[in-house]
PDB file of N, CA and C in Angstrom:
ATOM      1  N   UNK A   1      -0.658 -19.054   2.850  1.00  0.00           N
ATOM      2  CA  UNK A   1       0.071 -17.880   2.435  1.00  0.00           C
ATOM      3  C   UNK A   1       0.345 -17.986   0.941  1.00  0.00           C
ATOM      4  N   UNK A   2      -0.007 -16.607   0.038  1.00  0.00           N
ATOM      5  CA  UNK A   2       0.695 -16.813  -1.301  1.00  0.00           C
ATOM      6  C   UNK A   2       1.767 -15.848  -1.170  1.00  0.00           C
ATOM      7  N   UNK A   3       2.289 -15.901  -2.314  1.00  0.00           N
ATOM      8  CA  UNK A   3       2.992 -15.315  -2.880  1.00  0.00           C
ATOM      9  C   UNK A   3       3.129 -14.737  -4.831  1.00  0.00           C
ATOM     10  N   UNK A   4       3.805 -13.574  -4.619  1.00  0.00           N
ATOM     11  CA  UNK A   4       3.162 -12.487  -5.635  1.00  0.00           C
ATOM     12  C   UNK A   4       4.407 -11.686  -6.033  1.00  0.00           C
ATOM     13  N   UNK A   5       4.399 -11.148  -7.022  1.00  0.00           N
ATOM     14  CA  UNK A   5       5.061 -10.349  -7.534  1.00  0.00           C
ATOM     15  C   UNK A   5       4.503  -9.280  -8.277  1.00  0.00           C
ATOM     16  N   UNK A   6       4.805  -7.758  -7.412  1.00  0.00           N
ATOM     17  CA  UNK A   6       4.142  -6.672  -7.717  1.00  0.00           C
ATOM     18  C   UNK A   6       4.619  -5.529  -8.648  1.00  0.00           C
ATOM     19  N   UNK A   7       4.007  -4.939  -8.954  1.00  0.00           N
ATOM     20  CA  UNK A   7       5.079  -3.830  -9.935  1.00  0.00           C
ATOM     21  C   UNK A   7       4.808  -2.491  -9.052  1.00  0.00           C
ATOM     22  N   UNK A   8       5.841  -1.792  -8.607  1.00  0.00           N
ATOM     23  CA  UNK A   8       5.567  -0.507  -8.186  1.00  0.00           C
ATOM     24  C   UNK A   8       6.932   0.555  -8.716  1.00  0.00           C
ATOM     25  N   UNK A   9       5.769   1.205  -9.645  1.00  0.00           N
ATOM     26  CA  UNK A   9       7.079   1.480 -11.159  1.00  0.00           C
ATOM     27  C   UNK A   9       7.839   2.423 -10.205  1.00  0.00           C
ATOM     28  N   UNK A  10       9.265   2.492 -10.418  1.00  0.00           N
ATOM     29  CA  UNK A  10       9.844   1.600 -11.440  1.00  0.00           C
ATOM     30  C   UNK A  10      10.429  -0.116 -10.857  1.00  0.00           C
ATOM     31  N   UNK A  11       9.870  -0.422  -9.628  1.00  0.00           N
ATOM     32  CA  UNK A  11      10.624  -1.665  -9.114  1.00  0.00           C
ATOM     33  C   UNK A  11       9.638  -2.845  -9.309  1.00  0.00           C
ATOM     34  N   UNK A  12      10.468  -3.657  -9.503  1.00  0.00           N
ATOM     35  CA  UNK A  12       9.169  -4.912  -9.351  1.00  0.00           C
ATOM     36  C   UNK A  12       9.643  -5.784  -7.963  1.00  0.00           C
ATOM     37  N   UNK A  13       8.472  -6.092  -6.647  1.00  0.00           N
ATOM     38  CA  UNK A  13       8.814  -6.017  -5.545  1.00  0.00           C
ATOM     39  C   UNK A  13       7.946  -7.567  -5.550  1.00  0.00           C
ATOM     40  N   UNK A  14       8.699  -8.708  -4.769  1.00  0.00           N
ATOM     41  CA  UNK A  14       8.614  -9.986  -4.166  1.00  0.00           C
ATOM     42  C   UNK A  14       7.686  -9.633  -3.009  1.00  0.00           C
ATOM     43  N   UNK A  15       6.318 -10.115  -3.067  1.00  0.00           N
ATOM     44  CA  UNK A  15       5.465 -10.490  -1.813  1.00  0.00           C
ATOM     45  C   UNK A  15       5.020 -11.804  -0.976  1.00  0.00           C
ATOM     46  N   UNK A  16       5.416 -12.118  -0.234  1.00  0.00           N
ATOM     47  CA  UNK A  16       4.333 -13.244   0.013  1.00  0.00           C
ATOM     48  C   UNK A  16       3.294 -12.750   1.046  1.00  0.00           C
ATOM     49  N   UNK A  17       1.890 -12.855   1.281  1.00  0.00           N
ATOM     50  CA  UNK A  17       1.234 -12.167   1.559  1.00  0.00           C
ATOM     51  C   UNK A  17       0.000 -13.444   2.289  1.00  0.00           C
ATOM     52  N   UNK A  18      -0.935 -12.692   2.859  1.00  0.00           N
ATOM     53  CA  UNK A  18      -2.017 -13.938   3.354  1.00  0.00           C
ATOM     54  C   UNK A  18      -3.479 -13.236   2.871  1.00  0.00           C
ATOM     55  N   UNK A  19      -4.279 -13.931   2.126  1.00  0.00           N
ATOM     56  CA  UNK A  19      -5.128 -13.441   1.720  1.00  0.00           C
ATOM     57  C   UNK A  19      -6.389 -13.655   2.439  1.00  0.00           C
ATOM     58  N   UNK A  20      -7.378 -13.047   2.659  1.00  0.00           N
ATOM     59  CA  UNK A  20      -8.486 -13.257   3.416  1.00  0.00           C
ATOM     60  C   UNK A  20      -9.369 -13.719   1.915  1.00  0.00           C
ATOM     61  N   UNK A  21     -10.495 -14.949   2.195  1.00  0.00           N
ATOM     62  CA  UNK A  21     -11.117 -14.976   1.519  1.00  0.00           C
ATOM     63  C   UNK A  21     -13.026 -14.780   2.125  1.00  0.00           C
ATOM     64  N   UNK A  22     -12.494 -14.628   3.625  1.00  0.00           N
ATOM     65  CA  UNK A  22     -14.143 -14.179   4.094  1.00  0.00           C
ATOM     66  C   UNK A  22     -14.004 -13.055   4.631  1.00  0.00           C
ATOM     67  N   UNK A  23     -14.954 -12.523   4.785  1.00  0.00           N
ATOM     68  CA  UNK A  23     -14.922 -11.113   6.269  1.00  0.00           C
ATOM     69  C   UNK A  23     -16.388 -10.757   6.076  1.00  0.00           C
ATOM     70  N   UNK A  24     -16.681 -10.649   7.871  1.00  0.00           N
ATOM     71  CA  UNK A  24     -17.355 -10.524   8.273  1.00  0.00           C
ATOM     72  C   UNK A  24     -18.030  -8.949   8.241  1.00  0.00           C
ATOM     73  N   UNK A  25     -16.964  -8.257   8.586  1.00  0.00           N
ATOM     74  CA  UNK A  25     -17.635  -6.743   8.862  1.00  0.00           C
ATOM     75  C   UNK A  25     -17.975  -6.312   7.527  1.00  0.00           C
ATOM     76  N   UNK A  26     -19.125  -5.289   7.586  1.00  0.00           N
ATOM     77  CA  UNK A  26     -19.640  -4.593   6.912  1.00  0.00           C
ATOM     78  C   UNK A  26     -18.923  -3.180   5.916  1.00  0.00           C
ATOM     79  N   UNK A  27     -17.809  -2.918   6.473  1.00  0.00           N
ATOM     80  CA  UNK A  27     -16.672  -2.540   6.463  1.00  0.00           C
ATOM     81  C   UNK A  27     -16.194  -2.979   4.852  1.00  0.00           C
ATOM     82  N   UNK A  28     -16.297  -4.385   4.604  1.00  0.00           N
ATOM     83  CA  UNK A  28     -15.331  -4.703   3.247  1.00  0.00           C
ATOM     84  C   UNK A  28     -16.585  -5.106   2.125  1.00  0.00           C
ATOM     85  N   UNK A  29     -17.771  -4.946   2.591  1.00  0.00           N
ATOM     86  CA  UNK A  29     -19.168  -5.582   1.915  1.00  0.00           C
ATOM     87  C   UNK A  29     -19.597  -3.828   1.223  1.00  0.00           C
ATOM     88  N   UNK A  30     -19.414  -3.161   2.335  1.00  0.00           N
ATOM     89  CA  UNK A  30     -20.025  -1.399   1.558  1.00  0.00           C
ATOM     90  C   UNK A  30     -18.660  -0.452   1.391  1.00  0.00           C
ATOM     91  N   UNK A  31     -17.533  -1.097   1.569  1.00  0.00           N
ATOM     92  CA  UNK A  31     -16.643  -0.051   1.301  1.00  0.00           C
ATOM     93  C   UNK A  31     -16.486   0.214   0.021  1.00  0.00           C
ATOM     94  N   UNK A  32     -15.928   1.172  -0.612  1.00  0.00           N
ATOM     95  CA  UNK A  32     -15.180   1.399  -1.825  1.00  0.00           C
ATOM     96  C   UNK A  32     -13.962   1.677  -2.416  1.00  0.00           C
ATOM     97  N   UNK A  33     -13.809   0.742  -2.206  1.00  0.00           N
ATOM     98  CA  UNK A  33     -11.970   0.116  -2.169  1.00  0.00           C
ATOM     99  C   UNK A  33     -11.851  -1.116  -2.846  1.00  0.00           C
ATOM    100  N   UNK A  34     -10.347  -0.812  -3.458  1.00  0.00           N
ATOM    101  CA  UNK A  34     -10.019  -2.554  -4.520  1.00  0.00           C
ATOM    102  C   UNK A  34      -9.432  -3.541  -2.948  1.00  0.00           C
ATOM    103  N   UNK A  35      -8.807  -3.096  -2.246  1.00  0.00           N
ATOM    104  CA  UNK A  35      -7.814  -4.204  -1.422  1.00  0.00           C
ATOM    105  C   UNK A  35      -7.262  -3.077   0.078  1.00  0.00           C
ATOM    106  N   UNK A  36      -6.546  -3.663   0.190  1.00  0.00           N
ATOM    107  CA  UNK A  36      -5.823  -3.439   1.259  1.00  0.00           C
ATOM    108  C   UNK A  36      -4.028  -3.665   1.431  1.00  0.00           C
ATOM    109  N   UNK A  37      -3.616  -2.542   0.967  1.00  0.00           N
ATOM    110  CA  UNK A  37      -2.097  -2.778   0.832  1.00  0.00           C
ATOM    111  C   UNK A  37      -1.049  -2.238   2.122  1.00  0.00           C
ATOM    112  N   UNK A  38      -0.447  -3.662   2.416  1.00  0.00           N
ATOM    113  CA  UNK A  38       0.189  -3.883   3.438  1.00  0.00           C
ATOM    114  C   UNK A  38       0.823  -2.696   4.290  1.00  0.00           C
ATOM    115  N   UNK A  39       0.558  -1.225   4.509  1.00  0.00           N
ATOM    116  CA  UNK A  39       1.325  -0.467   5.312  1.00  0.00           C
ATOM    117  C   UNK A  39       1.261  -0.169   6.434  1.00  0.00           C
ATOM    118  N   UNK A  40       0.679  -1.762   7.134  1.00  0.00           N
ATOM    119  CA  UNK A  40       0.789  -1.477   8.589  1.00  0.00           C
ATOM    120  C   UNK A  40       1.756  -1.744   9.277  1.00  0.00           C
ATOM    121  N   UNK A  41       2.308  -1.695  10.770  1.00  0.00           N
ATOM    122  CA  UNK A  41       2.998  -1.759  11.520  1.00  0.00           C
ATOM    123  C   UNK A  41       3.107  -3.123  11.591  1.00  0.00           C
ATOM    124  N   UNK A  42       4.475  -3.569  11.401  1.00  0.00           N
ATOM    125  CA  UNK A  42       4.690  -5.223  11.084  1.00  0.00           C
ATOM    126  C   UNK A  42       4.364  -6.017  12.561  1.00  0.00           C
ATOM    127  N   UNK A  43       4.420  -4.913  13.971  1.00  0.00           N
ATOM    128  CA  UNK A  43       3.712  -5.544  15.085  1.00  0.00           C
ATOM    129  C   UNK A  43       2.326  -6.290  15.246  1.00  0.00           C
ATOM    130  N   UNK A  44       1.470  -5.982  14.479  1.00  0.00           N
ATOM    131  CA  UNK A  44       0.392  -6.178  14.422  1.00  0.00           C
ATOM    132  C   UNK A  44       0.280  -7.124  13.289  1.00  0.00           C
ATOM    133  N   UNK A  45       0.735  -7.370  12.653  1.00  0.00           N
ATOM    134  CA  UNK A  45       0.589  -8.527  11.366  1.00  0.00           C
ATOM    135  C   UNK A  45       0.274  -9.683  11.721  1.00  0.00           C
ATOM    136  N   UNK A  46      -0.519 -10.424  11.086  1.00  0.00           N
ATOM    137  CA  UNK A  46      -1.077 -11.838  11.574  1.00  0.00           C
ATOM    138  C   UNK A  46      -0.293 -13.193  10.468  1.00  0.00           C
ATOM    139  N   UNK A  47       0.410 -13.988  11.334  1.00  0.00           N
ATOM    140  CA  UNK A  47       1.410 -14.650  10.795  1.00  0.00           C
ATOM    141  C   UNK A  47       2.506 -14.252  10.469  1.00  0.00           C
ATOM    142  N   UNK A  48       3.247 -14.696   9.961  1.00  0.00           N
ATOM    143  CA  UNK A  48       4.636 -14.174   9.479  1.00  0.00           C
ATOM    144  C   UNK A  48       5.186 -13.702   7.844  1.00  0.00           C
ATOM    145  N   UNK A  49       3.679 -12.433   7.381  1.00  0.00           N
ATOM    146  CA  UNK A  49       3.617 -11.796   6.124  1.00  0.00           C
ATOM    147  C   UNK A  49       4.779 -11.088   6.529  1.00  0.00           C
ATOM    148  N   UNK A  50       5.358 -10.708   5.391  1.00  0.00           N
ATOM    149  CA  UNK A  50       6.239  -9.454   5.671  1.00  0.00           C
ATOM    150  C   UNK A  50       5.387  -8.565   4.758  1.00  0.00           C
ATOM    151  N   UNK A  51       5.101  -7.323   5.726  1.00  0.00           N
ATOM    152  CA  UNK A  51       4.223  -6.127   4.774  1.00  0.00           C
ATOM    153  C   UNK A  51       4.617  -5.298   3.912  1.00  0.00           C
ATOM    154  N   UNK A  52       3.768  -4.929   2.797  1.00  0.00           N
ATOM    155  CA  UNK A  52       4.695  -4.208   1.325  1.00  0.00           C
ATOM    156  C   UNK A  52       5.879  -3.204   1.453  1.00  0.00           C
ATOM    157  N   UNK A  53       5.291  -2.528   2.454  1.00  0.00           N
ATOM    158  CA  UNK A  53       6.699  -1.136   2.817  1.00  0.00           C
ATOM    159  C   UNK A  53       7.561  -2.094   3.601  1.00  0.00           C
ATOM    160  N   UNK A  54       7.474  -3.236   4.691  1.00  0.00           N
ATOM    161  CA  UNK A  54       9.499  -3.702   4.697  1.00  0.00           C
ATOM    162  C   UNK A  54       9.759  -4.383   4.220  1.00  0.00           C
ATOM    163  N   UNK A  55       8.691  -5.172   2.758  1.00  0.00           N
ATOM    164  CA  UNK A  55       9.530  -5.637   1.795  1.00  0.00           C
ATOM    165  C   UNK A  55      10.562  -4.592   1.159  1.00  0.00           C
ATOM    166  N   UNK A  56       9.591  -3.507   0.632  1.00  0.00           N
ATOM    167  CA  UNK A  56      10.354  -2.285  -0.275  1.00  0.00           C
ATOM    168  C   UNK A  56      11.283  -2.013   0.506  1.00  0.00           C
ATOM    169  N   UNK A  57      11.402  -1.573   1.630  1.00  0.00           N
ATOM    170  CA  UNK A  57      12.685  -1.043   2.719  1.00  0.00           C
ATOM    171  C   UNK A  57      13.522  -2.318   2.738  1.00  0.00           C
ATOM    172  N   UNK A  58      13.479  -3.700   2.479  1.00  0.00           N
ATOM    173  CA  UNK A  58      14.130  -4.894   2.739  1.00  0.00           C
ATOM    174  C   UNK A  58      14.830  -5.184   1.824  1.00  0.00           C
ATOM    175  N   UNK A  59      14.150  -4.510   0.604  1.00  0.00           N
ATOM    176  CA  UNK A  59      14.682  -5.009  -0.991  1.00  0.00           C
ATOM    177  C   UNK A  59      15.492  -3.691  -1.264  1.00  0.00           C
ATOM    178  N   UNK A  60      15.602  -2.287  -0.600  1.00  0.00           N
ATOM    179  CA  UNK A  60      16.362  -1.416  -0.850  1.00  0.00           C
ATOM    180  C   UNK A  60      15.893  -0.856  -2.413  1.00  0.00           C
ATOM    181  N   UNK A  61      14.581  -0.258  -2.575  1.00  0.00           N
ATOM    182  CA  UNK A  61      14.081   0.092  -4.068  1.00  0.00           C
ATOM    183  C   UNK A  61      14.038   1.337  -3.646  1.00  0.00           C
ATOM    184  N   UNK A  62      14.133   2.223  -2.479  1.00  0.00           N
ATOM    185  CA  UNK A  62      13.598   3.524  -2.348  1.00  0.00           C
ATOM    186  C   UNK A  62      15.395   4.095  -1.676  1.00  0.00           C
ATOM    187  N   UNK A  63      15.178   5.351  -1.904  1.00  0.00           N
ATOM    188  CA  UNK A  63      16.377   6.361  -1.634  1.00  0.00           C
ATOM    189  C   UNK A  63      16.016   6.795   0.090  1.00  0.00           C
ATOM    190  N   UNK A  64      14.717   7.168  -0.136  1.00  0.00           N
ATOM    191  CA  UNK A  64      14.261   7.690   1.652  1.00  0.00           C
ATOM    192  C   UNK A  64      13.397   6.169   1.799  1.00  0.00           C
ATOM    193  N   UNK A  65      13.579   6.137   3.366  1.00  0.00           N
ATOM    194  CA  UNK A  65      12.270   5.389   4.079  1.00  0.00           C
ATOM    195  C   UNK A  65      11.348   6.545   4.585  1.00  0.00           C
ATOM    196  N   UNK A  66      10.398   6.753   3.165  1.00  0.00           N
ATOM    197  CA  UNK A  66       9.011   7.665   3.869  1.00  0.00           C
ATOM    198  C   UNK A  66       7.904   7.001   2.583  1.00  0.00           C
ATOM    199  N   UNK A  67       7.075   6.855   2.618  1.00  0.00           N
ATOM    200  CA  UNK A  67       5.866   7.285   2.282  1.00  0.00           C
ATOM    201  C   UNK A  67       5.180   8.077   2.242  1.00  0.00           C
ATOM    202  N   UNK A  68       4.128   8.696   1.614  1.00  0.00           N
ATOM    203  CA  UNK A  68       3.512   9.743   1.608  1.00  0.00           C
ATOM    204  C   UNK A  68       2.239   9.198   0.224  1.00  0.00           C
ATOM    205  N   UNK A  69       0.628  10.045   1.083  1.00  0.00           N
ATOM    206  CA  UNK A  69      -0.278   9.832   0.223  1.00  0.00           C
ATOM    207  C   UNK A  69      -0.904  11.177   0.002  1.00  0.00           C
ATOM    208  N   UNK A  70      -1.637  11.229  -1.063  1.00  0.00           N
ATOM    209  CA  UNK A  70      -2.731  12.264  -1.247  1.00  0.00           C
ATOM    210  C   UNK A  70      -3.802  11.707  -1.858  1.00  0.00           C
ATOM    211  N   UNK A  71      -4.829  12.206  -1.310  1.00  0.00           N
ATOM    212  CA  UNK A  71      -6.003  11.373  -1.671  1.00  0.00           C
ATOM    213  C   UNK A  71      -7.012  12.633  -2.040  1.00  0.00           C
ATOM    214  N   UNK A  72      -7.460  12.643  -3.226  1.00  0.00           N
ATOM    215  CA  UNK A  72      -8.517  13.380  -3.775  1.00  0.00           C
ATOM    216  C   UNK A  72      -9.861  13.431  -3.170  1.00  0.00           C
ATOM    217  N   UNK A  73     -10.145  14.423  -2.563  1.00  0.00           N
ATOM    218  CA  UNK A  73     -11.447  14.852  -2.562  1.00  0.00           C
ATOM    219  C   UNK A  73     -12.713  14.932  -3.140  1.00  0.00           C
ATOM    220  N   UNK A  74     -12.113  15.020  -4.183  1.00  0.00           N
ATOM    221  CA  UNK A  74     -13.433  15.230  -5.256  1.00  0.00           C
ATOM    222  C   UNK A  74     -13.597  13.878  -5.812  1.00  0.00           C
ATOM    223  N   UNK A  75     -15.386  13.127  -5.581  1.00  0.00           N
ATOM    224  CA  UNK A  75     -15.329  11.420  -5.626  1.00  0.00           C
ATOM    225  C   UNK A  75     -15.977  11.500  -7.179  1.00  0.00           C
ATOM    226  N   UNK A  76     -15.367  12.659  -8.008  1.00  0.00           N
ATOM    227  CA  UNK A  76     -16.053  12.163  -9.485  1.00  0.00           C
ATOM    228  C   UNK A  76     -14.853  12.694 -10.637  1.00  0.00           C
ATOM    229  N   UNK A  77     -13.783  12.711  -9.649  1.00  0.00           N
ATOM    230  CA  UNK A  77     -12.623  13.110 -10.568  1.00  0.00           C
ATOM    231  C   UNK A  77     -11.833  11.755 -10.916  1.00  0.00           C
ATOM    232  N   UNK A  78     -11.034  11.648 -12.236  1.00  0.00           N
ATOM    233  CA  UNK A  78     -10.560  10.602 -12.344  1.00  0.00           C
ATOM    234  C   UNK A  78      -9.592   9.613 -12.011  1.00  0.00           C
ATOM    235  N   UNK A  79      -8.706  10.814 -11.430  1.00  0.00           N
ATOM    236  CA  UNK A  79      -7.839  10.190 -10.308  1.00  0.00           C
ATOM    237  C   UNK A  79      -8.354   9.996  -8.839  1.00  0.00           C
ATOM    238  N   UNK A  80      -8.334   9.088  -7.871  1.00  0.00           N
ATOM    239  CA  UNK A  80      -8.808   9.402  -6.752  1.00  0.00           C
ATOM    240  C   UNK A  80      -7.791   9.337  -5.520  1.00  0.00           C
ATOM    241  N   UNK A  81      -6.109   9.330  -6.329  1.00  0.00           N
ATOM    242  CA  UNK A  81      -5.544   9.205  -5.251  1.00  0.00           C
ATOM    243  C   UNK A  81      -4.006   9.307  -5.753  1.00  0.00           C
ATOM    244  N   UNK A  82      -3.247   9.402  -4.540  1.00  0.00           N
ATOM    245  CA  UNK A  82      -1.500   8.506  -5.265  1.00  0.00           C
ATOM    246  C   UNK A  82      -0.588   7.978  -3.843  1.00  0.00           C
ATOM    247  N   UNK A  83       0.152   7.643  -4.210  1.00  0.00           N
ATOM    248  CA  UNK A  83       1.004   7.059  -2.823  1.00  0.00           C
ATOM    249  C   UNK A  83       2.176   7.238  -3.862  1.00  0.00           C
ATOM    250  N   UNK A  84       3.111   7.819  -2.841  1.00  0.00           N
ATOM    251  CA  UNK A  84       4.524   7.866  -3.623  1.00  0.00           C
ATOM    252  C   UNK A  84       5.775   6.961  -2.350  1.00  0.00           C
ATOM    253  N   UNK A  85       6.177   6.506  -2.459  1.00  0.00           N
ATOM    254  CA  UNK A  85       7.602   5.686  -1.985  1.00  0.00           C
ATOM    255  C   UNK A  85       8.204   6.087  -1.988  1.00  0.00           C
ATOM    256  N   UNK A  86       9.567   6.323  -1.108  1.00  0.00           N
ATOM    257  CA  UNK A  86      10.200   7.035  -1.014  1.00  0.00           C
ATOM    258  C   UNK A  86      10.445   8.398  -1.591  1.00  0.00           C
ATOM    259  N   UNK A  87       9.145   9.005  -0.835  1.00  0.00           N
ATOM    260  CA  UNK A  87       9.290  11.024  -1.142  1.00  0.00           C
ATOM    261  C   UNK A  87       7.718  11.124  -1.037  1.00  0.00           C
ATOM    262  N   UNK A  88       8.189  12.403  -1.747  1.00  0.00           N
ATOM    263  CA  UNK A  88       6.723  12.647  -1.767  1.00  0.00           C
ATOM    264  C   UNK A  88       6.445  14.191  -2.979  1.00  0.00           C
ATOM    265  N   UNK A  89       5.361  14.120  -3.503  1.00  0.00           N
ATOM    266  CA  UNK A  89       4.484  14.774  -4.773  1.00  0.00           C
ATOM    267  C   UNK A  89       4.542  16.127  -4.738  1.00  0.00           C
ATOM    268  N   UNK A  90       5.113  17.070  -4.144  1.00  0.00           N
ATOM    269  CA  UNK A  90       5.560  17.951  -3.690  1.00  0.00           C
ATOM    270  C   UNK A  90       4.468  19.563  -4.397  1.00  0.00           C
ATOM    271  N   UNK A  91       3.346  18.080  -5.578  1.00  0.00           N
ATOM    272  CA  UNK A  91       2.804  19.136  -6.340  1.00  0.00           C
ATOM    273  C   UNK A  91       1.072  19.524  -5.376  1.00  0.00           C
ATOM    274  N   UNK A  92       1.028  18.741  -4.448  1.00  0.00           N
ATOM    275  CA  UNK A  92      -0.074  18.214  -3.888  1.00  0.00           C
ATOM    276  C   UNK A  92      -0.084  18.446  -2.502  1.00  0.00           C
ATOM    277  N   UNK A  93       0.591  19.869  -1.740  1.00  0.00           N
ATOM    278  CA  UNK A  93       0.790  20.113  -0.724  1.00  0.00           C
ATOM    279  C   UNK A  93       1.582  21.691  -0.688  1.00  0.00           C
ATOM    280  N   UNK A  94       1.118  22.293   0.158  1.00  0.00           N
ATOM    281  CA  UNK A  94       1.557  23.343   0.464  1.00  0.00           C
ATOM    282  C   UNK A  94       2.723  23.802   2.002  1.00  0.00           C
ATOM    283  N   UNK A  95       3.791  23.985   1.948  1.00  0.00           N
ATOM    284  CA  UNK A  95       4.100  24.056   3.258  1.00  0.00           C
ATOM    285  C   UNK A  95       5.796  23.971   3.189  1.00  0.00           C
TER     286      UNK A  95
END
């Protein structure tokens, strides 16, 4: 297990985390993706990581417990995405 210290402006958030250094599936060999950040269901976690959202919910950096993503469509624009923490982008949704 390491451990890390992340910036997710404006908080800087304590990880310790478990890093994979093989994998098998084809999945992480042709995907197009930097990583994999912890927002799964802490039931399912392998070992005793604590995952990035109940660190953030643990460390008390957010006003709401929500998340929210938007992910760009268009794969030649320069942004391709955002995740906001507690809330959400309100510019990137209709409803």
């Amino acid at each position: 297990m390491l451990e890390d210290m992340y910036l997710c402006a404006p908080w800087r958030v304590l990880k310790v985390f478990i890093e994979a250094t093989r994998e098998a599936s084809l999945v992480f060999v042709l995907g197009k993706f930097d990583g994999i950040l912890g927002l799964d269901f802490d039931e399912i976690v392998i070992g005793n990581a604590t995952l990035v959202w109940y660190n953030i919910l643990h460390q008390s950096v957010i006003q709401e417990d929500i998340f929210s993503f938007w992910l760009n469509r268009d794969p030649l624009a320069a942004k391709g995405g955002e995740i906001v923490f507690g809330g959400v982008d309100r510019r990137h949704f209709k409803g």
